[in-house]
N, C-alpha and C. Protein backbone atom coordinates (compact mmCIF):
# COMPACT_ATOMS: atom_id res chain seq x y z
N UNK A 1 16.59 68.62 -14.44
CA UNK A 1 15.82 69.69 -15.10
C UNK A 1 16.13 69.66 -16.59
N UNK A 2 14.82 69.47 -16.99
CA UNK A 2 15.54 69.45 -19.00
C UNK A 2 16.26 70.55 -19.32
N UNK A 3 16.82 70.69 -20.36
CA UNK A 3 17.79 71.87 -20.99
C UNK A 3 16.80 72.51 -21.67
N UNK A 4 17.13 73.80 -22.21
CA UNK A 4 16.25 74.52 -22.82
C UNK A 4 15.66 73.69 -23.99
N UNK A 5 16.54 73.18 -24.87
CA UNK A 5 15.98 72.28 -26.47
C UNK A 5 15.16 71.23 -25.67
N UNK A 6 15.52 70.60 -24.80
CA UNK A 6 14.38 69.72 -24.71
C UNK A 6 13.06 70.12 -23.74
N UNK A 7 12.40 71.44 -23.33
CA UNK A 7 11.67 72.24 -22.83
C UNK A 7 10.73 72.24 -24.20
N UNK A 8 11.85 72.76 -25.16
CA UNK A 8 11.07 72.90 -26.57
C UNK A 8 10.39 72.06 -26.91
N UNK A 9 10.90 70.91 -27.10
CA UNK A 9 10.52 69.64 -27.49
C UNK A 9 9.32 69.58 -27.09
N UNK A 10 9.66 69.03 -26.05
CA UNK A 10 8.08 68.93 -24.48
C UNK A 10 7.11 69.70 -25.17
N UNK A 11 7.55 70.78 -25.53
CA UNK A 11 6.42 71.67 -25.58
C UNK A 11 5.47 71.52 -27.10
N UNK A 12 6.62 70.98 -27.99
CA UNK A 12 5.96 70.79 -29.52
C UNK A 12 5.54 69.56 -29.28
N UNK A 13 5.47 68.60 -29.14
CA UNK A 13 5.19 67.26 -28.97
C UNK A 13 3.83 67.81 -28.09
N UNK A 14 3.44 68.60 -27.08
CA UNK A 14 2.25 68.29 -26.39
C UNK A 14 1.58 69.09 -27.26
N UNK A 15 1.81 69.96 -27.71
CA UNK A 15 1.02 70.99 -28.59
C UNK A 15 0.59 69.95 -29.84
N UNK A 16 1.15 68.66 -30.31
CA UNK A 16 1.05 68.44 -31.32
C UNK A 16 0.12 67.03 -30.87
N UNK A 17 0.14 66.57 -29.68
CA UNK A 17 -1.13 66.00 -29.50
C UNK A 17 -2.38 66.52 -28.66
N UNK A 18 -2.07 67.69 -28.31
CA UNK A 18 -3.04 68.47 -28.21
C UNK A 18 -4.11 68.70 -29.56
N UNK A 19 -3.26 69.41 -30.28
CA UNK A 19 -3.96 69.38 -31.65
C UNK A 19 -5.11 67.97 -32.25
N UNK A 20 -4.36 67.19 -32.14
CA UNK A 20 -4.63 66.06 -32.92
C UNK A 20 -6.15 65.82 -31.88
N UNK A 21 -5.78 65.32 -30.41
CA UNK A 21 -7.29 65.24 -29.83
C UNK A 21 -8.12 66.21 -30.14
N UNK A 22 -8.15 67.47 -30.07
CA UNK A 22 -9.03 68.58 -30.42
C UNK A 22 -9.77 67.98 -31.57
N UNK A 23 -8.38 67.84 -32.61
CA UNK A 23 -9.67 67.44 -33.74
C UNK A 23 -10.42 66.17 -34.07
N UNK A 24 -9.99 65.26 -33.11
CA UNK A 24 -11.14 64.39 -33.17
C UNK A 24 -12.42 64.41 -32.02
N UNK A 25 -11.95 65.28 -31.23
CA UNK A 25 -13.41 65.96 -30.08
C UNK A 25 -14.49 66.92 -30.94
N UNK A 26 -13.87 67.44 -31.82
CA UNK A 26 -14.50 68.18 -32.94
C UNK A 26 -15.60 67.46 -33.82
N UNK A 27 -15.09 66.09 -34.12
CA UNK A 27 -15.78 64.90 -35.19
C UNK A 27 -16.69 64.08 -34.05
N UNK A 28 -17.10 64.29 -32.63
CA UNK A 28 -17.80 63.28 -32.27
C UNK A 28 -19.25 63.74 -31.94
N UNK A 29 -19.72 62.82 -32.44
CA UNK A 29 -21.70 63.13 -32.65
C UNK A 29 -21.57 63.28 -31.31
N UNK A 30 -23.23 64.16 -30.98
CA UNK A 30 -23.45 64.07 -29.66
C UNK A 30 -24.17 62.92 -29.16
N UNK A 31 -24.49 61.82 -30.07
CA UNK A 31 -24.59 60.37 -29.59
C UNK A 31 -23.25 60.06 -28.53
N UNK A 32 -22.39 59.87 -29.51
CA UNK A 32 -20.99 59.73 -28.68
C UNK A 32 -20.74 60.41 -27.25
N UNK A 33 -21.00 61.78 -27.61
CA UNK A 33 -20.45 62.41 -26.10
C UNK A 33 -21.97 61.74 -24.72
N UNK A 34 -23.02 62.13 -25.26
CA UNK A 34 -24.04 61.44 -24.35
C UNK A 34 -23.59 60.36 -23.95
N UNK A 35 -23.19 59.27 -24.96
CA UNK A 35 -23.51 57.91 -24.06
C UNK A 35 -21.84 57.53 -23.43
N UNK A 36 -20.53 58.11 -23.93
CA UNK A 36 -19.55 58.20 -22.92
C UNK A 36 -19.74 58.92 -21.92
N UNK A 37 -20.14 60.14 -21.79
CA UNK A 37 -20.47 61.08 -20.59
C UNK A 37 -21.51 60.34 -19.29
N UNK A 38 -22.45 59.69 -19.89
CA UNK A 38 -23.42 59.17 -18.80
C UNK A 38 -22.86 57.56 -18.33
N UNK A 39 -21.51 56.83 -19.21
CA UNK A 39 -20.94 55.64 -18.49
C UNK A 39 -19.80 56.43 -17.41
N UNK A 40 -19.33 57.37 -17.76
CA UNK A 40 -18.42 58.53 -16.99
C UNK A 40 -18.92 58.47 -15.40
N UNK A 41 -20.46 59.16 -15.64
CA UNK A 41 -21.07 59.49 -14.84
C UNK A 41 -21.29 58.38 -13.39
N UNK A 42 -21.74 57.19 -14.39
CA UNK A 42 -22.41 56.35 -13.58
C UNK A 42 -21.58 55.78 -12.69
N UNK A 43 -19.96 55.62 -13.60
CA UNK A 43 -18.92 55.48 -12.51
C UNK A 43 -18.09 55.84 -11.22
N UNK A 44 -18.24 57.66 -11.69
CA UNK A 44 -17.87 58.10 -10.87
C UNK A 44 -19.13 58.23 -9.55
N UNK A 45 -20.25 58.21 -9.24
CA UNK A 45 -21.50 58.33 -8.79
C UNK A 45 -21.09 56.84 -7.65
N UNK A 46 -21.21 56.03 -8.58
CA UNK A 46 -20.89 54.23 -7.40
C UNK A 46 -19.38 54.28 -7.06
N UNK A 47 -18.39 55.13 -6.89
CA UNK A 47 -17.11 55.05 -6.80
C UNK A 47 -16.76 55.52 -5.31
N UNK A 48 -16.49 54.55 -4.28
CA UNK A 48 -16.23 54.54 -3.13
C UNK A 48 -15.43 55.89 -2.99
N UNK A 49 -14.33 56.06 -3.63
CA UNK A 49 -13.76 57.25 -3.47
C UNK A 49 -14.71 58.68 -3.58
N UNK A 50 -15.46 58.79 -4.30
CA UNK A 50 -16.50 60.00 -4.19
C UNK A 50 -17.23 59.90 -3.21
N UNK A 51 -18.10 58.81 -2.90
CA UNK A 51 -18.88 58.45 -1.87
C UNK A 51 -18.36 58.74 -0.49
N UNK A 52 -16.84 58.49 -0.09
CA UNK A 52 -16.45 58.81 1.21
C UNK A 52 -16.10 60.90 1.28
N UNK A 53 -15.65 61.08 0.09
CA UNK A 53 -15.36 62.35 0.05
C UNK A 53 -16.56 63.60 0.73
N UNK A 54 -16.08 64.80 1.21
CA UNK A 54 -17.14 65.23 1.76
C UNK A 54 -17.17 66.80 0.66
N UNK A 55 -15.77 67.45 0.43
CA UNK A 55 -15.55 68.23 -0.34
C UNK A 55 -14.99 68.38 -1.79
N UNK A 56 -15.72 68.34 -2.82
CA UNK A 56 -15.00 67.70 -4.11
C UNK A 56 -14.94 69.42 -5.22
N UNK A 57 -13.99 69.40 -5.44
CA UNK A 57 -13.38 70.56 -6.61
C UNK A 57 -13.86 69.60 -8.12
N UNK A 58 -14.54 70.39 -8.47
CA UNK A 58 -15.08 69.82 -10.37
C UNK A 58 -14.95 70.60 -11.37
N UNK A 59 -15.25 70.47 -12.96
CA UNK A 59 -15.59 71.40 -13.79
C UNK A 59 -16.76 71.07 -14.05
N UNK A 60 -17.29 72.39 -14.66
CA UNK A 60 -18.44 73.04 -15.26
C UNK A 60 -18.12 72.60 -16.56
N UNK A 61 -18.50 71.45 -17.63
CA UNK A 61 -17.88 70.83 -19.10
C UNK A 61 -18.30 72.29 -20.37
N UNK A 62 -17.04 71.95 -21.36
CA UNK A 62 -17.84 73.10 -22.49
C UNK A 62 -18.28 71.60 -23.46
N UNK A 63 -18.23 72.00 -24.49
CA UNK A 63 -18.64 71.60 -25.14
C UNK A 63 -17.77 70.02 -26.31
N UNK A 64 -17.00 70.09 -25.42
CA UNK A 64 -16.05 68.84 -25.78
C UNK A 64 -15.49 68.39 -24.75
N UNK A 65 -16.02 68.27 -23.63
CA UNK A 65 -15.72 68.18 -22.17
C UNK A 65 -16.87 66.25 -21.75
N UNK A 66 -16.52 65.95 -21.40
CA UNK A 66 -17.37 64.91 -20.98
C UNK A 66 -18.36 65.50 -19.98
N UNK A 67 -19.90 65.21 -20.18
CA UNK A 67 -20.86 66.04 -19.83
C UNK A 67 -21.02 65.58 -18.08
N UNK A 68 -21.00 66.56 -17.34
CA UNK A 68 -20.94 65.98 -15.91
C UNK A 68 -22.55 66.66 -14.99
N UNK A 69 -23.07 67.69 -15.74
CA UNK A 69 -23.73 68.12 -15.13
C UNK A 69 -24.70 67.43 -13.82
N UNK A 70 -24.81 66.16 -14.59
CA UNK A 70 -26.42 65.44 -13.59
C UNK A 70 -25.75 65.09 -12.01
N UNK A 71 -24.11 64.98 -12.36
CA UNK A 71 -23.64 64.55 -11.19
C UNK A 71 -22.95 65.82 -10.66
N UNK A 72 -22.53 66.58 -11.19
CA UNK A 72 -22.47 67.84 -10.91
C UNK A 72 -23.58 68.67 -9.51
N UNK A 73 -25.14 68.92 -10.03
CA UNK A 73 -26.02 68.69 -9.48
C UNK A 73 -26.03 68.03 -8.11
N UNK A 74 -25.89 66.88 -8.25
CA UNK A 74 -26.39 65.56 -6.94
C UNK A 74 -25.12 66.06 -6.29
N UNK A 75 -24.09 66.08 -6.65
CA UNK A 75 -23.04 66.52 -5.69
C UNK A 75 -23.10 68.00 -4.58
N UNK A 76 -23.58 68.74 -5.71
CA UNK A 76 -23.93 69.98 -4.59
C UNK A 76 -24.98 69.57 -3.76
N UNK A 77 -26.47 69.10 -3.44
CA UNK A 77 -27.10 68.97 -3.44
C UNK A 77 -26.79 67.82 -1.76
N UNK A 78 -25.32 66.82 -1.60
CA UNK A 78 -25.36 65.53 -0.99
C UNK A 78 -24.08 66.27 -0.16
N UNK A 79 -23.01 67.26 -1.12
CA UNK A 79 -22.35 67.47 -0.20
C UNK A 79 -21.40 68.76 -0.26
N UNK A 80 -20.04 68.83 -0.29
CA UNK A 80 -19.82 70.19 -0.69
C UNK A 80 -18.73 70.30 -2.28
N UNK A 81 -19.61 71.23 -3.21
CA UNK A 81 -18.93 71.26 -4.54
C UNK A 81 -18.28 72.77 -4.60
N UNK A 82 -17.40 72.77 -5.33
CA UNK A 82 -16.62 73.79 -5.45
C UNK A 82 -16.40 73.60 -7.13
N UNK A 83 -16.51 74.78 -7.52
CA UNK A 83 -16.12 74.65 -9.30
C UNK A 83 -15.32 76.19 -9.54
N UNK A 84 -14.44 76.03 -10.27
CA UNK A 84 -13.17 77.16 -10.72
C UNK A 84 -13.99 78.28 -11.01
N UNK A 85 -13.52 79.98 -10.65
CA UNK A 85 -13.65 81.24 -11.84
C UNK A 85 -12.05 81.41 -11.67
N UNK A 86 -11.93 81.83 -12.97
CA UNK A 86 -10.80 82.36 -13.32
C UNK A 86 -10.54 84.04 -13.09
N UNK A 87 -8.90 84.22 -12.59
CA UNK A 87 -8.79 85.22 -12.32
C UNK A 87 -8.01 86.30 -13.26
N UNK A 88 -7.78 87.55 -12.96
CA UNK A 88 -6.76 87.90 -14.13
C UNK A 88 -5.43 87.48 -13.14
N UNK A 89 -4.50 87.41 -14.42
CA UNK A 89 -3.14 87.02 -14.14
C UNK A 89 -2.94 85.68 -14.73
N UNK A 90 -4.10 84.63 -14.91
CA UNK A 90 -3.69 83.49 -15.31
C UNK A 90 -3.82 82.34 -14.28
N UNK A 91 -4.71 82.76 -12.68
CA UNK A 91 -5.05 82.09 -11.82
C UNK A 91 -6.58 81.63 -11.67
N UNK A 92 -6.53 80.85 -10.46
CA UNK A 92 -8.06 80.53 -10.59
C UNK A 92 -8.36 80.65 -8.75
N UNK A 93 -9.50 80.47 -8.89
CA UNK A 93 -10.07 80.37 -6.78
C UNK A 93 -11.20 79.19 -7.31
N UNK A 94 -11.60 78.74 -6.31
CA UNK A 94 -12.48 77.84 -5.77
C UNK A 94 -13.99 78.76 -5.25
N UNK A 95 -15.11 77.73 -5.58
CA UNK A 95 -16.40 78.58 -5.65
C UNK A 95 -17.25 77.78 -4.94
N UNK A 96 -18.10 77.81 -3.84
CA UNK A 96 -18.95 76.56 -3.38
C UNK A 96 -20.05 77.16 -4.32
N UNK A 97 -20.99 75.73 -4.90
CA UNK A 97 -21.94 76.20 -5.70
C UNK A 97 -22.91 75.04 -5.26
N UNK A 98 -24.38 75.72 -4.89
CA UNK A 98 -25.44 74.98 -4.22
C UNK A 98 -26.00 74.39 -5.52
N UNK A 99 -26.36 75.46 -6.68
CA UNK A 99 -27.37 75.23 -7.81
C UNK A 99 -26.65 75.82 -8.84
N UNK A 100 -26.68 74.34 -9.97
CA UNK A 100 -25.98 74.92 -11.13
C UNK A 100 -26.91 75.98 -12.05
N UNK A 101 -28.17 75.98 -12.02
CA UNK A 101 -28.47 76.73 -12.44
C UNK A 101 -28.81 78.23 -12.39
N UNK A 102 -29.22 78.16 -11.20
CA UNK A 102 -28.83 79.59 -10.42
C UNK A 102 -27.29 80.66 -9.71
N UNK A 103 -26.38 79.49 -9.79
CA UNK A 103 -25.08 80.08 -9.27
C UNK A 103 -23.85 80.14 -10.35
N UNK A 104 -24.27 80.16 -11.55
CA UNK A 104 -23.33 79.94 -12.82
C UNK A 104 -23.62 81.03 -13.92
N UNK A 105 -22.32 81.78 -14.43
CA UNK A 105 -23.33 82.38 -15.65
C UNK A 105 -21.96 82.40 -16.75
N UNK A 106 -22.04 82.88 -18.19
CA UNK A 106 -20.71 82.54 -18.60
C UNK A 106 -20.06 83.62 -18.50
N UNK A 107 -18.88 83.17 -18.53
CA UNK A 107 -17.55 83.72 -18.27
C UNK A 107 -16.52 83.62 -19.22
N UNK A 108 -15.25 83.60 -19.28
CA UNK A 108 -13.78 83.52 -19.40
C UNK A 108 -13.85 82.37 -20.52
N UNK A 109 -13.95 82.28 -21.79
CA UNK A 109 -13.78 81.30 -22.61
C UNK A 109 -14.50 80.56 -23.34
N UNK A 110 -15.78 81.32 -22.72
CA UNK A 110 -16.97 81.10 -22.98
C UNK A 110 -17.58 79.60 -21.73
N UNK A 111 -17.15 79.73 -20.66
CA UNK A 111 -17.56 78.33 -19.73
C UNK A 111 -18.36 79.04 -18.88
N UNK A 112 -19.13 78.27 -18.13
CA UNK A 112 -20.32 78.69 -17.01
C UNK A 112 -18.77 78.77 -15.43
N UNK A 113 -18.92 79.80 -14.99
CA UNK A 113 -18.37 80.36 -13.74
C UNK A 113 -19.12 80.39 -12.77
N UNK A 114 -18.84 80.33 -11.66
CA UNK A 114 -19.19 81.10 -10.71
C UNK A 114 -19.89 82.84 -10.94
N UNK A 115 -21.27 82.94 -10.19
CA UNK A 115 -21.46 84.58 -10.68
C UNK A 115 -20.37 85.18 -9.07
N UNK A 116 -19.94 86.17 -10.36
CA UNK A 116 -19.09 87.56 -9.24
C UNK A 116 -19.72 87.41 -7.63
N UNK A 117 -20.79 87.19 -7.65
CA UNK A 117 -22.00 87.40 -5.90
C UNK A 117 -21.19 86.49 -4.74
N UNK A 118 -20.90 85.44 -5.59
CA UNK A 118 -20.26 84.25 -4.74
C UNK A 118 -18.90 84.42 -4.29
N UNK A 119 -18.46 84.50 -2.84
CA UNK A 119 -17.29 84.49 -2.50
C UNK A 119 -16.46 83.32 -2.62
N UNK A 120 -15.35 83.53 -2.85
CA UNK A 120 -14.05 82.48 -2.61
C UNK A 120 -14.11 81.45 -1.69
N UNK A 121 -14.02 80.05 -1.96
CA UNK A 121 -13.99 79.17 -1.01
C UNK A 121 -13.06 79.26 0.07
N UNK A 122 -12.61 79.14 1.37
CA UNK A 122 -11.59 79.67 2.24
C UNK A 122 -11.75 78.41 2.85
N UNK A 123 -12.65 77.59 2.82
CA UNK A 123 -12.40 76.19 3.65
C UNK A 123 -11.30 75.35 3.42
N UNK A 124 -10.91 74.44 3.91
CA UNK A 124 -9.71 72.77 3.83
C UNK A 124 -9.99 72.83 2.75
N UNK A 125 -9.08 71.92 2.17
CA UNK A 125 -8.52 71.85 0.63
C UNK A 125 -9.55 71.07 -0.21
N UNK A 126 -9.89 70.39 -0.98
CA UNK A 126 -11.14 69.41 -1.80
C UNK A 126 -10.14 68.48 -1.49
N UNK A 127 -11.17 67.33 -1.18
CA UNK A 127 -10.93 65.96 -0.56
C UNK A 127 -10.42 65.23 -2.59
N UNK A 128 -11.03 65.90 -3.02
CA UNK A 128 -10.63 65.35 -4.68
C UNK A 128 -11.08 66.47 -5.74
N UNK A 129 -9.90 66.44 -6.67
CA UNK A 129 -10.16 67.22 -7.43
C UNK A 129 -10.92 66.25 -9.01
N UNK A 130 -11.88 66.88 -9.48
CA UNK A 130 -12.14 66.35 -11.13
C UNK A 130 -11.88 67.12 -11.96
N UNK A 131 -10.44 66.53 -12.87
CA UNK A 131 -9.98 67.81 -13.57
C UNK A 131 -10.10 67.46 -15.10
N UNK A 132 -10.59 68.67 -15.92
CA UNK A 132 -10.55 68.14 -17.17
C UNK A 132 -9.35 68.30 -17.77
N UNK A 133 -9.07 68.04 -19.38
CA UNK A 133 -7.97 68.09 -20.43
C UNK A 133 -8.22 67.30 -21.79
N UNK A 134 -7.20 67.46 -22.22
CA UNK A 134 -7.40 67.36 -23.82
C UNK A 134 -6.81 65.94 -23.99
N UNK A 135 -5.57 65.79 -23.11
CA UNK A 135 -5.19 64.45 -23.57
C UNK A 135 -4.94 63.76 -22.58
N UNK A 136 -4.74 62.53 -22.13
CA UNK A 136 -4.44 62.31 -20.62
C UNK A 136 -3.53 60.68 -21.19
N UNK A 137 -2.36 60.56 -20.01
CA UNK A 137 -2.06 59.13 -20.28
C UNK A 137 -2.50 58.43 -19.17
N UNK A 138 -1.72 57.08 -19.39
CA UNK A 138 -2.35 55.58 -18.39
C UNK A 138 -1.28 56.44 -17.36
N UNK A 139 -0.22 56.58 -17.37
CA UNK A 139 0.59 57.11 -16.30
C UNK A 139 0.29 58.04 -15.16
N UNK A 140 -0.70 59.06 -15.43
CA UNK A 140 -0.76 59.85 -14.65
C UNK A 140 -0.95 61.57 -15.76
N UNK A 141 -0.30 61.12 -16.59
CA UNK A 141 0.10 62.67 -17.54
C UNK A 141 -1.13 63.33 -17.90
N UNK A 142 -1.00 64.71 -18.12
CA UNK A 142 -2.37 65.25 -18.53
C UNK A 142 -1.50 66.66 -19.61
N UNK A 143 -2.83 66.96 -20.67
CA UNK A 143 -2.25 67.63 -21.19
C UNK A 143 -3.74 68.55 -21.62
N UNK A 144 -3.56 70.28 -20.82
CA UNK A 144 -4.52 70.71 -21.36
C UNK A 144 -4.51 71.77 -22.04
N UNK A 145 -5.33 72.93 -21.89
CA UNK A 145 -5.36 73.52 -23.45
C UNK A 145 -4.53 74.42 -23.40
N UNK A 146 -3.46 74.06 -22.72
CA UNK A 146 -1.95 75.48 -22.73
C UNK A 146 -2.18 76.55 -21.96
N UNK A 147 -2.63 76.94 -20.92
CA UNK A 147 -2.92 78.67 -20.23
C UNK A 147 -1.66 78.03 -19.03
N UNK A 148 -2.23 76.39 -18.57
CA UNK A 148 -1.33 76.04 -17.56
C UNK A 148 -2.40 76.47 -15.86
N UNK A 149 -3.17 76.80 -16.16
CA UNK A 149 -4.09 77.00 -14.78
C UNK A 149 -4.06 76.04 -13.82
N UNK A 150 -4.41 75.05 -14.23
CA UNK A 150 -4.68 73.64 -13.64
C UNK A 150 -3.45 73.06 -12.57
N UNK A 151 -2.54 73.26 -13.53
CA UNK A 151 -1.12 73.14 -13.00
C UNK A 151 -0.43 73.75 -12.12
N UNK A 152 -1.02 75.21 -12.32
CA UNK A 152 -0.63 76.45 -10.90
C UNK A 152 -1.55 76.28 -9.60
N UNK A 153 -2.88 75.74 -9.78
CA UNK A 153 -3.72 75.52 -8.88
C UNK A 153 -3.63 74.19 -8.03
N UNK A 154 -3.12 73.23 -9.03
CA UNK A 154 -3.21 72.03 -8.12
C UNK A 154 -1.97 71.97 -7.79
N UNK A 155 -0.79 72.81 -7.85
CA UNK A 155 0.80 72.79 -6.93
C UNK A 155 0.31 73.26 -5.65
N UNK A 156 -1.04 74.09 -5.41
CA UNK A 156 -1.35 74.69 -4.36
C UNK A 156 -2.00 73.63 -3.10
N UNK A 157 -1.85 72.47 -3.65
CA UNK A 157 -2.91 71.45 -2.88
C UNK A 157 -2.29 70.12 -3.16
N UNK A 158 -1.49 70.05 -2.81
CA UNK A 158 -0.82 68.66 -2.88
C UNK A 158 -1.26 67.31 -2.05
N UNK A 159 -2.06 67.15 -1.12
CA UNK A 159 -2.80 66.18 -0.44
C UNK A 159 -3.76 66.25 -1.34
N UNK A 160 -4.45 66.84 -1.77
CA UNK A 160 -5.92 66.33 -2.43
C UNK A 160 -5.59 65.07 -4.18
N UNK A 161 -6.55 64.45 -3.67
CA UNK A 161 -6.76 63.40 -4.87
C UNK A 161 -7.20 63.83 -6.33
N UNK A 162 -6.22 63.56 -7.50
CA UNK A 162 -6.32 64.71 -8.12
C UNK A 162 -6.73 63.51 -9.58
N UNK A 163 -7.69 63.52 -9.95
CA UNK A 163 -8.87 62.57 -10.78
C UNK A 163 -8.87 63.05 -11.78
N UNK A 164 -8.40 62.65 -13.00
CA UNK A 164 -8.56 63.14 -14.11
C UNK A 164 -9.70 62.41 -15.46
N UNK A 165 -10.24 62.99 -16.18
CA UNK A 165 -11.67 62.84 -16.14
C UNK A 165 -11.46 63.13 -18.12
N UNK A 166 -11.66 61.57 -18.36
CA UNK A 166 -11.97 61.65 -20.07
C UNK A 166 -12.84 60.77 -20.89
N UNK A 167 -12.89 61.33 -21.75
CA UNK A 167 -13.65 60.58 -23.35
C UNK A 167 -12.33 59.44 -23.70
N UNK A 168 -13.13 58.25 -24.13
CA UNK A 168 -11.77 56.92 -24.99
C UNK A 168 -11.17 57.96 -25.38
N UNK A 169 -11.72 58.66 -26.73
CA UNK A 169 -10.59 59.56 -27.43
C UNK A 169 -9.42 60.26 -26.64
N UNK A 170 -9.33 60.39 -25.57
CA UNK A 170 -8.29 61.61 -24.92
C UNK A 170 -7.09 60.66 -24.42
N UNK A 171 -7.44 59.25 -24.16
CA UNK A 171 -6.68 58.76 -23.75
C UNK A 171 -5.32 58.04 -24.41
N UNK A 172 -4.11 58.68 -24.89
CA UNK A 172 -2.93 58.19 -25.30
C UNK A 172 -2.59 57.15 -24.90
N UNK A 173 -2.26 56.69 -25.53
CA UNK A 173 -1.93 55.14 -25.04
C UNK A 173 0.02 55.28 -25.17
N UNK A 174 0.37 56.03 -25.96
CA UNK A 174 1.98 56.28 -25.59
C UNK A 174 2.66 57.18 -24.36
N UNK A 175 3.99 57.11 -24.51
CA UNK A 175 4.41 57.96 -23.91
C UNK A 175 4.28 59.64 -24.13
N UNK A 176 3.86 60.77 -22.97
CA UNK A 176 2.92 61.91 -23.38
C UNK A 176 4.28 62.95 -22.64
N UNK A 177 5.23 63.26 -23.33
CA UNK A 177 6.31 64.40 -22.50
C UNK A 177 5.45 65.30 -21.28
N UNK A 178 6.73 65.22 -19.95
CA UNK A 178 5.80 65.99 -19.75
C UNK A 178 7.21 67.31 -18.74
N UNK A 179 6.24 68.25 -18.88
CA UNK A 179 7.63 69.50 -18.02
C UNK A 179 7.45 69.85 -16.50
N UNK A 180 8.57 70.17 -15.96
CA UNK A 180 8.97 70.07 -14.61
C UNK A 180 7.62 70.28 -13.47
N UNK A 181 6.97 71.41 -14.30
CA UNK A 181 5.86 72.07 -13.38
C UNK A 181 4.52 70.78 -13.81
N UNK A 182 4.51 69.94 -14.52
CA UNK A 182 2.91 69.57 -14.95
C UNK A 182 3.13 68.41 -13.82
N UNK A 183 1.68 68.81 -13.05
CA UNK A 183 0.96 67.92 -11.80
C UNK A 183 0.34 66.76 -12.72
N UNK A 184 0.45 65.55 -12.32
CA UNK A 184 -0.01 64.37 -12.76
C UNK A 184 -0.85 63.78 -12.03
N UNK A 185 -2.19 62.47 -12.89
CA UNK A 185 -3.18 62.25 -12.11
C UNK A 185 -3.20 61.23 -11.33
N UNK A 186 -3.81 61.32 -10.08
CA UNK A 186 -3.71 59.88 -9.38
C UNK A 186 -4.66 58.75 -9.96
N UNK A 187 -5.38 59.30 -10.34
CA UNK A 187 -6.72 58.02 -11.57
C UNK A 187 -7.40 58.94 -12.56
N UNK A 188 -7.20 58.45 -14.20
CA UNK A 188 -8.25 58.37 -14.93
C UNK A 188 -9.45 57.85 -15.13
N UNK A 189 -10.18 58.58 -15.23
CA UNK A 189 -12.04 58.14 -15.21
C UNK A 189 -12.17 57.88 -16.60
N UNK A 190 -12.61 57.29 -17.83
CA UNK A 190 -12.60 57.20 -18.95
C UNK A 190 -14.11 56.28 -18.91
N UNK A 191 -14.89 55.86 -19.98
CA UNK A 191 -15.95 55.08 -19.94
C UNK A 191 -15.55 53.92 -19.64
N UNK A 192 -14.84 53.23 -20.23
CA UNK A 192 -14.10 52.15 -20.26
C UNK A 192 -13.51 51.32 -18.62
N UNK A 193 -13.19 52.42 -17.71
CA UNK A 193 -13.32 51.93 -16.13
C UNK A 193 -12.26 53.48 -15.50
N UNK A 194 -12.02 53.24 -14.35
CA UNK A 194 -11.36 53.57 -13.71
C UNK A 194 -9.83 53.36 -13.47
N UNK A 195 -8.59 54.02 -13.72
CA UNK A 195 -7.75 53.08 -13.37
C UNK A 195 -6.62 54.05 -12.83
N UNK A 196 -5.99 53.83 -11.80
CA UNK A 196 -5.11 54.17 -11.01
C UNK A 196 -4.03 54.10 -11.72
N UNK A 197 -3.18 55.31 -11.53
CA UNK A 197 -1.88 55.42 -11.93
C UNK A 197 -0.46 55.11 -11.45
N UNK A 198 -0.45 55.28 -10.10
CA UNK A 198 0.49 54.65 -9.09
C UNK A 198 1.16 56.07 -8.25
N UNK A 199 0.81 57.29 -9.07
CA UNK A 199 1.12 58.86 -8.54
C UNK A 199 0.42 58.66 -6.98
């Protein structure tokens, strides 16, 4: 267990490439996000692992998010999707959502939620989760925008395949600190390919 100074550390070091991706997600045309978002897409769509899955946990993207909607869509539509509302306290639940356009409205941060109408998912766990973040390594590491949600939710589900989902930019290519509680990914999705972490 790290000592308190190096908790600190951990914590300035992620905050400080946190920062740094933000501001180059900030500088990218929406040329850029379109045409990484739709090689994103196309991968995850032909990817045996989605294809066998029957229940998949996703996000709803904001606006520096790699754009997922079209597959978003086809997923509800082929099989069963679940996408986060946030709760008070700093938690989240699971939402089955048929139609993104009819079952979403904004919420908490300004992101499309689940509307209030929709009950809590209560089924088996998501066969895979697609999780976003700000920075992600080749290892497995993820680093997102500090509330820590992600991290409290996916300790709750430890069998599910937990897919982490980026733009080139997010991906560190160094070593990314990481603290006792942060869940790591079993594969990054990036335009560039797919690649397994060994988690």
């Amino acid at each position: 267990m790290p000592e308190e100074k190096d908790l600190s550390q951990i914590e300035g070091e992620s905050n400080r490439l946190r920062r740094r991706a933000q501001s180059v997600l900030r500088s990218l045309s929406l040329d850029a996000y379109r045409t990484e978002s739709n090689e994103i897409v196309r991968l995850l769509a032909s990817w045996d692992v989605v294809h066998q899955a029957t229940v998949i946990a996703a996000f709803h993207p904001s606006r520096t998010e790699p754009q997922l909607q079209t597959l978003l869509q086809s997923i509800a539509h082929t099989k069963t999707l679940l996408l986060p509302r946030v709760l008070p306290g700093s938690s989240m639940e699971l939402v089955q959502i048929s139609d993104l356009h009819q079952d979403l409205h904004p919420a908490t941060f300004g992101l499309m939620e689940p509307r209030l109408i929709l009950r809590p998912w209560t089924g088996k766990s998501p066969d895979i989760f697609l999780i976003p973040g700000v920075v992600f390594g080749k290892s497995g590491e993820r680093i997102g925008h500090g509330g820590g949600y992600y991290d409290r939710f996916l300790a709750k589900h430890p069998n599910s395949l937990k897919i982490g989902v980026a733009l080139n930019c997010q991906i560190h290519k160094g070593d990314i600190p990481q603290l006792p509680h942060d869940i790591r990914m079993s594969y990054i999705v990036s335009p560039i390919g797919i690649f397994p972490t060994g988690v």
